[in-house]
C-alpha atoms as a PDB file:
ATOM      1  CA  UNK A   1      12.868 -29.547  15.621  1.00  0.00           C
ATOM      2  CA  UNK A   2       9.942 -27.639  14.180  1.00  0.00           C
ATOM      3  CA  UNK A   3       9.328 -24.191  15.407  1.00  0.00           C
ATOM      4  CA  UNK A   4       6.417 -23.652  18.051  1.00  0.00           C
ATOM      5  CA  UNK A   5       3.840 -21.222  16.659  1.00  0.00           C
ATOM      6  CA  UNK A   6       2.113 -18.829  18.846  1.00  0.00           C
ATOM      7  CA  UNK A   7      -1.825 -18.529  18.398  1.00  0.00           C
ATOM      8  CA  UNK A   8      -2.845 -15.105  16.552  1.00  0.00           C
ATOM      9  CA  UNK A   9      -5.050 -14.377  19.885  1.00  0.00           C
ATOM     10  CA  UNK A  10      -1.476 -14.313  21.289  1.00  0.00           C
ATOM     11  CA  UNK A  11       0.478 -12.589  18.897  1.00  0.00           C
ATOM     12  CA  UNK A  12      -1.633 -10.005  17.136  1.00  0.00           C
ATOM     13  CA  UNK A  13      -0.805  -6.901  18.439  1.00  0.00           C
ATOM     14  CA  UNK A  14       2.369  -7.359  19.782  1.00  0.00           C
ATOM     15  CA  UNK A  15       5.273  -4.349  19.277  1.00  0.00           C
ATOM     16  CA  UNK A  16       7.309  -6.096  15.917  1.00  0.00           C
ATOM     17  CA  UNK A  17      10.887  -7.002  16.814  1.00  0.00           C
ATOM     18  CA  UNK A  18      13.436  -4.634  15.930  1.00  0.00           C
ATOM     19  CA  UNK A  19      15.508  -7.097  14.335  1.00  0.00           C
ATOM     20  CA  UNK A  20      13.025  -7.093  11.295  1.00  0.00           C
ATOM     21  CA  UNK A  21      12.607 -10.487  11.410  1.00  0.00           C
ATOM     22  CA  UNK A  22       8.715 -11.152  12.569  1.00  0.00           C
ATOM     23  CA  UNK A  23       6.928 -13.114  10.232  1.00  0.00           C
ATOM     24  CA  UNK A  24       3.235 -11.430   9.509  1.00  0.00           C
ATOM     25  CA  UNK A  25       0.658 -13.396   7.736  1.00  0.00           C
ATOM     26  CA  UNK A  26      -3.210 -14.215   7.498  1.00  0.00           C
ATOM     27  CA  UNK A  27      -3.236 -15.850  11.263  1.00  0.00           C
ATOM     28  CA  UNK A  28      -1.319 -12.987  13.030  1.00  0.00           C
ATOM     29  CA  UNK A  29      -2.090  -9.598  11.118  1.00  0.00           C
ATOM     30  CA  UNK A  30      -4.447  -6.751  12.039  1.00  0.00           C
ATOM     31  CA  UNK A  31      -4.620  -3.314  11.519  1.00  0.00           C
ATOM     32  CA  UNK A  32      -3.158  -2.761  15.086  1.00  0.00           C
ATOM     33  CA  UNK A  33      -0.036  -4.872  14.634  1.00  0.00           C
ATOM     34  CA  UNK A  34       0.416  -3.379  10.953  1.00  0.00           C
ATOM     35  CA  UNK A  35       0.555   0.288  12.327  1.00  0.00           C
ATOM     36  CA  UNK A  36       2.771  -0.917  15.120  1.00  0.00           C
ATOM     37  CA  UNK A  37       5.358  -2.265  12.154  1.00  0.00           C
ATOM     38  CA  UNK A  38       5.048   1.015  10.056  1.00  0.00           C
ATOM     39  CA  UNK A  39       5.679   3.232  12.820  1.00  0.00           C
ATOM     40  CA  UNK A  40       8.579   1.116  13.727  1.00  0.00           C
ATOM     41  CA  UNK A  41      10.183   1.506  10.481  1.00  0.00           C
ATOM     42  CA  UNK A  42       9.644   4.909  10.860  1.00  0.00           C
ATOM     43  CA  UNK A  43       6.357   5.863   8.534  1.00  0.00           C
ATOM     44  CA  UNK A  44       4.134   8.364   9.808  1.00  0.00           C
ATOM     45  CA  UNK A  45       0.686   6.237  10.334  1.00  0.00           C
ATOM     46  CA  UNK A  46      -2.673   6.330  11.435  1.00  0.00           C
ATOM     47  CA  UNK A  47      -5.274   3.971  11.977  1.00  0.00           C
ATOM     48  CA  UNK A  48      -8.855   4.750  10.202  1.00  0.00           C
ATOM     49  CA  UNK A  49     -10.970   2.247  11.878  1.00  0.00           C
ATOM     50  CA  UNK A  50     -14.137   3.506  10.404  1.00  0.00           C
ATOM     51  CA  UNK A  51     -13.105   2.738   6.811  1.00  0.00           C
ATOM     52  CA  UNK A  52     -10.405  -0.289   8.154  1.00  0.00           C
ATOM     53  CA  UNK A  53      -7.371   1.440   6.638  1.00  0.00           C
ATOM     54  CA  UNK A  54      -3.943   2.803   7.904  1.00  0.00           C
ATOM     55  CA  UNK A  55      -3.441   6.180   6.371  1.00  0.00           C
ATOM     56  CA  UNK A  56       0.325   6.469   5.721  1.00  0.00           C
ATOM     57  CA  UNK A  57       2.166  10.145   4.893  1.00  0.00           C
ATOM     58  CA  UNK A  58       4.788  10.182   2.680  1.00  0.00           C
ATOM     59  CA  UNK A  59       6.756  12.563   1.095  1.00  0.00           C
ATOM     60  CA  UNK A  60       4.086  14.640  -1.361  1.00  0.00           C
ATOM     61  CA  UNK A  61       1.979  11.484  -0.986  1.00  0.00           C
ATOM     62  CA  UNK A  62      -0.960   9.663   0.838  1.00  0.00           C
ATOM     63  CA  UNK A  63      -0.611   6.063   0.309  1.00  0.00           C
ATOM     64  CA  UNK A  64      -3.677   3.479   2.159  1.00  0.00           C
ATOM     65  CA  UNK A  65      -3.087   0.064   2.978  1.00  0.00           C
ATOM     66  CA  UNK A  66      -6.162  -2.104   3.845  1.00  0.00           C
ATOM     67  CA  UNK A  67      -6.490  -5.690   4.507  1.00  0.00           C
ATOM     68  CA  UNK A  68      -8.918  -7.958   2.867  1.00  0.00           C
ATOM     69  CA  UNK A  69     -11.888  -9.690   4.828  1.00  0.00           C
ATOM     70  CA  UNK A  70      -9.875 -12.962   5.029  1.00  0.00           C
ATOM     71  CA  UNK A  71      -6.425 -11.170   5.709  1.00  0.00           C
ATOM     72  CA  UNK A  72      -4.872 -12.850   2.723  1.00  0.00           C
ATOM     73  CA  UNK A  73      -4.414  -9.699   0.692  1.00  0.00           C
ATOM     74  CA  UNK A  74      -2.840  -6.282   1.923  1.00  0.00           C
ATOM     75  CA  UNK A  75      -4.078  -3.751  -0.610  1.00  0.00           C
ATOM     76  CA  UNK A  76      -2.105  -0.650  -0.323  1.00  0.00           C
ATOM     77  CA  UNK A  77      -3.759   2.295  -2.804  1.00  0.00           C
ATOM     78  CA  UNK A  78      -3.222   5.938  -3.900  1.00  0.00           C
ATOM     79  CA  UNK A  79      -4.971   9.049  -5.346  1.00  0.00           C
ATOM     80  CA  UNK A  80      -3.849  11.907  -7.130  1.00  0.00           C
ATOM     81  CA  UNK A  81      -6.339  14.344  -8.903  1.00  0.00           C
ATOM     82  CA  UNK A  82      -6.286  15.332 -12.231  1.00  0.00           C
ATOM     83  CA  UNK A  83      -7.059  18.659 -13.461  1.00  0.00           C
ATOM     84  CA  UNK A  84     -10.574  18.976 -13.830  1.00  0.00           C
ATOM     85  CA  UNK A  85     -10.678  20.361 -17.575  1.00  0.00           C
ATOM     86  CA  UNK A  86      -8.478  17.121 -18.602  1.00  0.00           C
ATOM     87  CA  UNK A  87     -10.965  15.113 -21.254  1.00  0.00           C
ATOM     88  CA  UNK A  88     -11.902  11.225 -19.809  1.00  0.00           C
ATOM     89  CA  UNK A  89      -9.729  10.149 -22.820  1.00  0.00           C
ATOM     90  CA  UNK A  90      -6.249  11.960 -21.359  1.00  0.00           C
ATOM     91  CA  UNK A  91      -7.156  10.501 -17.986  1.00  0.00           C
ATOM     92  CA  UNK A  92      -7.214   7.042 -19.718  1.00  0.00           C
ATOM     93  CA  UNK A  93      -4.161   7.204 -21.858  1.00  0.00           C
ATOM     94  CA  UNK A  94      -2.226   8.066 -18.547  1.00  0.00           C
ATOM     95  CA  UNK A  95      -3.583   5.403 -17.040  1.00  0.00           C
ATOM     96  CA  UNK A  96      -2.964   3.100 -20.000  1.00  0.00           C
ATOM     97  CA  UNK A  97       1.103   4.607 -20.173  1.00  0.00           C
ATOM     98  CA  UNK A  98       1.603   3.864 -16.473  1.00  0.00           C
ATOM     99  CA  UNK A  99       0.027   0.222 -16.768  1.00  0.00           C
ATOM    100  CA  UNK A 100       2.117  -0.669 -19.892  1.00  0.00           C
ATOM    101  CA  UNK A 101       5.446  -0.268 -17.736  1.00  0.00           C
ATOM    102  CA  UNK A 102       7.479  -2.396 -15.710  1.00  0.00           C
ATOM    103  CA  UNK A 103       6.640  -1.194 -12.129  1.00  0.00           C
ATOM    104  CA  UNK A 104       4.959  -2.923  -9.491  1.00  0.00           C
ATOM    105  CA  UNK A 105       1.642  -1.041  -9.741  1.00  0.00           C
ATOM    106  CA  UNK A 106      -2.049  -0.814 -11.021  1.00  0.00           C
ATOM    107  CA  UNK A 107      -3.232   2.129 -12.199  1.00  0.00           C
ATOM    108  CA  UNK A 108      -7.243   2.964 -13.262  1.00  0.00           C
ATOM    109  CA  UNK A 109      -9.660   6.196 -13.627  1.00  0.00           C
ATOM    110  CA  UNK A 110     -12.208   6.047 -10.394  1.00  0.00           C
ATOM    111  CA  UNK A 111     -15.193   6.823 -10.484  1.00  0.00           C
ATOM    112  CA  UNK A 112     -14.570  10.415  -9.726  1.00  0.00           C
ATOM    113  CA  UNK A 113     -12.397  10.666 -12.966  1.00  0.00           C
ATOM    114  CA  UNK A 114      -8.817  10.484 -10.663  1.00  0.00           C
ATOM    115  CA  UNK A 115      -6.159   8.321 -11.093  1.00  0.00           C
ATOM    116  CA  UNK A 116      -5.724   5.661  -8.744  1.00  0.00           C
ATOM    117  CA  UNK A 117      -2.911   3.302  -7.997  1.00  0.00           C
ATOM    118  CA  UNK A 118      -2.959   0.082  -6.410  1.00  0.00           C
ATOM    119  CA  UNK A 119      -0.389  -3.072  -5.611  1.00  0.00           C
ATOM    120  CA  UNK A 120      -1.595  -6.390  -3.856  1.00  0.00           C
ATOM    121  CA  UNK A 121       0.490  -8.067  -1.231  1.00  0.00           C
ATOM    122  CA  UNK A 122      -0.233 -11.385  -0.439  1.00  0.00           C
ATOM    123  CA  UNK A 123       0.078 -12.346   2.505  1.00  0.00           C
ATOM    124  CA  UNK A 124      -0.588 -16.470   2.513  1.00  0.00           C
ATOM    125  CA  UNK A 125       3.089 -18.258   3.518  1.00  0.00           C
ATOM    126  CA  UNK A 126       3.764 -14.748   5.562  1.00  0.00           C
ATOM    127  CA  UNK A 127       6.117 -11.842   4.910  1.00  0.00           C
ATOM    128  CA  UNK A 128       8.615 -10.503   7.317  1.00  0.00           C
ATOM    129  CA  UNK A 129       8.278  -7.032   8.404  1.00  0.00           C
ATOM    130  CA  UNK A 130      11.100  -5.488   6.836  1.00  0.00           C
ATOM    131  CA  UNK A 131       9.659  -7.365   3.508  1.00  0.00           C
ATOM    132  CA  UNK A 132       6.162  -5.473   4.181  1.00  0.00           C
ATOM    133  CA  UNK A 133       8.005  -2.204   5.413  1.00  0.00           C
ATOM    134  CA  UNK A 134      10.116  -3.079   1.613  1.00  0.00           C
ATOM    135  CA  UNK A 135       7.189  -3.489  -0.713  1.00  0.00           C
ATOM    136  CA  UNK A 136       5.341   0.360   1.032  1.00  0.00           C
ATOM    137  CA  UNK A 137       8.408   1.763   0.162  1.00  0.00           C
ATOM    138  CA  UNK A 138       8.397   0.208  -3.039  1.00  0.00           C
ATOM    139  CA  UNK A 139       4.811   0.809  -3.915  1.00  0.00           C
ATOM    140  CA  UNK A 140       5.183   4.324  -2.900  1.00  0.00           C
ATOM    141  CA  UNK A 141       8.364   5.467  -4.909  1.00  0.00           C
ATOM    142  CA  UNK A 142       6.570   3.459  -8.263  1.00  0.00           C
ATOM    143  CA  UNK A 143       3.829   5.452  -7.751  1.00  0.00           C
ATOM    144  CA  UNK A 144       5.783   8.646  -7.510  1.00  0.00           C
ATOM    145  CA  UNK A 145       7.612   7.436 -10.555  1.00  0.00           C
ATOM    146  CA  UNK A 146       5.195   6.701 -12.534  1.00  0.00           C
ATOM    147  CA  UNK A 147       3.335  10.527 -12.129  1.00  0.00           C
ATOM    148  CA  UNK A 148       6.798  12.049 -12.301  1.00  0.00           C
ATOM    149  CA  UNK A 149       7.817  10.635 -15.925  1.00  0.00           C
ATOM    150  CA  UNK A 150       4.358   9.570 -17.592  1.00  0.00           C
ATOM    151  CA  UNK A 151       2.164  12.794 -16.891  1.00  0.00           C
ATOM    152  CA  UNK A 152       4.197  14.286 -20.058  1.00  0.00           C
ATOM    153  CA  UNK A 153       1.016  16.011 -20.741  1.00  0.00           C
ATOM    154  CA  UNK A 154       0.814  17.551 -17.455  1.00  0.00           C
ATOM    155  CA  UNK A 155      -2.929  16.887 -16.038  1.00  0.00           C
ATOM    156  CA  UNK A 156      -2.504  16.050 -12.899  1.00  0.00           C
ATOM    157  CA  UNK A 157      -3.071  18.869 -10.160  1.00  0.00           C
END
């Protein structure tokens, strides 16, 4: 017997089950029901509706998640600054290093000259919220990684 699916009018929103288990895809998410799951599994979160992103504090880190148009896509980003003396071509090496390893994440030079991070989440087919809670935690610790044993020339502040 297939499973009876609940509109998005009637889910989105809605407190996530504690079991985990809540499926969260393009029909269902918002920026409402994903700070509801974050502070549930116990990140510190806030909702930015001007700029449509949940800012969420971690441990020496700011990481943003933000949802495409279509809510396919979760895109969760990070900053960190680099010194301001650093030459454009130290910025890029770094970012070069951190993109030729084996972790999750994106790295480029903004347009301010800082380092930015960035891993997309698909969310077509759904994820379950312990999966989503999974890949923040994920995305946050590569990040953290990836400043804490690349920046061997020490030029981020």
């Amino acid at each position: 017997m297939a499973e009876e699916e609940l509109p998005p009018e009637e889910y989105a929103g809605e407190e996530p089950a504690d079991d985990g288990g809540d499926w969260i895809g393009p029909e269902n998410v918002s920026l409402e029901y994903l700070h509801a799951v974050f502070e549930a599994v116990g990140f510190t979160a806030t909702v930015d509706a001007a700029k449509g992103t949940i800012r969420i504090q971690g441990e020496d880190i700011v990481a943003r998640v933000q949802l495409s148009e279509d809510n396919e896509q979760l895109m969760t980003t990070a900053f960190y600054t680099i010194k301001p003396t650093t030459a454009r071509d130290k910025r890029l090496e770094l970012a070069n290093r951190i993109n030729q390893t084996p972790v999750m994440v994106k790295a480029w030079i903004d347009e301010d000259g800082d380092l930015g991070f960035r891993y997309i989440l698909f969310l077509v087919g759904g994820v379950t919220v312990d999966g989503l809670a999974n890949v923040v935690r994920t995305f946050i610790d590569s990040v953290k990684f990836s400043v804490e044993t690349l920046d061997t020339a020490g030029i981020i502040s």
